[in-house]
Protein backbone atom coordinates (compact mmCIF):
# COMPACT_ATOMS: atom_id res chain seq x y z
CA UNK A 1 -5.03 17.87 4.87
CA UNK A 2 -3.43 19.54 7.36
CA UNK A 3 -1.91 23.41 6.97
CA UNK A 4 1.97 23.42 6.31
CA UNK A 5 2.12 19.89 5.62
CA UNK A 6 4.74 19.66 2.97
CA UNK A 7 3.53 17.89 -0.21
CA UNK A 8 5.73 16.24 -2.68
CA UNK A 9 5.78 17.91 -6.12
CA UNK A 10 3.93 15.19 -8.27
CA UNK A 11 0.86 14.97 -6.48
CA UNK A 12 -2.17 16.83 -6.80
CA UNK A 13 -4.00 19.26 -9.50
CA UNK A 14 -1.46 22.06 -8.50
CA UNK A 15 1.60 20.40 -8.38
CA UNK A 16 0.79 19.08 -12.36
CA UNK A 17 0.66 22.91 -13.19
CA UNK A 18 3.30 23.99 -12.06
CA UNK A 19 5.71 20.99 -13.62
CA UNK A 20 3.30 21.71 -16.86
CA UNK A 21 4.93 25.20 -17.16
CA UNK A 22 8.04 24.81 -15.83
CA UNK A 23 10.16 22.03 -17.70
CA UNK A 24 13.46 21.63 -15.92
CA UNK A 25 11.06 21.07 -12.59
CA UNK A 26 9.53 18.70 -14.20
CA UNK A 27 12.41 16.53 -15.44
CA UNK A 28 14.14 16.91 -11.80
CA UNK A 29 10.79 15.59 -10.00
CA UNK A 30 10.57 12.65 -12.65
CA UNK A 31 14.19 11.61 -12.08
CA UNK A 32 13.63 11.35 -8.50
CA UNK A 33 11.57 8.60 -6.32
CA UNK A 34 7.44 9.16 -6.98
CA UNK A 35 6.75 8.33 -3.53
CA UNK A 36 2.72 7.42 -2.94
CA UNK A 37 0.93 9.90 -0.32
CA UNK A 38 -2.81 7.23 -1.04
CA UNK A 39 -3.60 4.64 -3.54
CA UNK A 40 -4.11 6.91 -6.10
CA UNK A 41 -1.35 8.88 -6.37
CA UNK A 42 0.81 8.62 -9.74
CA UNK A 43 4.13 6.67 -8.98
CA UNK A 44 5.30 5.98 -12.70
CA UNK A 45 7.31 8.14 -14.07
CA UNK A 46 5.91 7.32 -17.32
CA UNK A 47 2.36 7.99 -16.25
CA UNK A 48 3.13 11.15 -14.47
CA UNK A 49 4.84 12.86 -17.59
CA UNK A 50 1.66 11.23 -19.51
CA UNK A 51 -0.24 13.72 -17.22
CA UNK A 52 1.87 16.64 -17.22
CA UNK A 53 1.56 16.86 -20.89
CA UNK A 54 -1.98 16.56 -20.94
CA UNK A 55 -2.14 19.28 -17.98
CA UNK A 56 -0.57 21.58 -20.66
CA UNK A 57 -2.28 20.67 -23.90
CA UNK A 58 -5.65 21.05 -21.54
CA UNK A 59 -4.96 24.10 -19.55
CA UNK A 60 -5.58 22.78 -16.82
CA UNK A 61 -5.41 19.63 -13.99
CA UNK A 62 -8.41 17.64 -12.47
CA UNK A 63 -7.43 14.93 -9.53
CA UNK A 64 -8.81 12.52 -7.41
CA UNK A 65 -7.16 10.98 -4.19
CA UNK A 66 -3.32 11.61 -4.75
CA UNK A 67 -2.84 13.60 -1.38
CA UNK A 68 -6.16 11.94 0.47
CA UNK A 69 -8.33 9.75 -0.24
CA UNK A 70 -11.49 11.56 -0.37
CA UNK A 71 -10.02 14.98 -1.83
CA UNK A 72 -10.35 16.03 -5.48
CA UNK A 73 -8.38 19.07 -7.14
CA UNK A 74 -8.96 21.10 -10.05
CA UNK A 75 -6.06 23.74 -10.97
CA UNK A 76 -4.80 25.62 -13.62
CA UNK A 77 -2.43 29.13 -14.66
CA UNK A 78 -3.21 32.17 -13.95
């Protein structure tokens, strides 16, 4: 990771929480092209929204190599 590298809105632990809470983001991002950052990022649009609801039902968002390879995230609101 690399400070002020600019990070597309469906990837990572944060990113989740923030479209979790905020609905209209969330359909804007998931209209648009998912555009992989590693393997593992989420590219389906199907998948993603899959996510974002569980993000909200759980309170939070755990990932594992959406942004690089060998970086995890865990987020939630505050």
């Amino acid at each position: 990771m690399y400070v002020g590298k600019v990070i597309p809105l469906h990837v990572g632990s944060a990113s989740r929480i923030l479209l979790a809470w905020n609905p209209d983001l969330a359909d804007k991002v998931l209209t648009g092209p998912l555009e992989p950052m590693t393997d593992g990022t989420v590219t389906s649009p199907d998948e993603l929204r899959r996510l974002i609801t569980q993000a909200k039902a759980d309170g939070y968002a755990i990932t594992a190599g959406e942004r690089e390879d060998s970086a995890s995230g865990l987020s939630a609101p505050v």
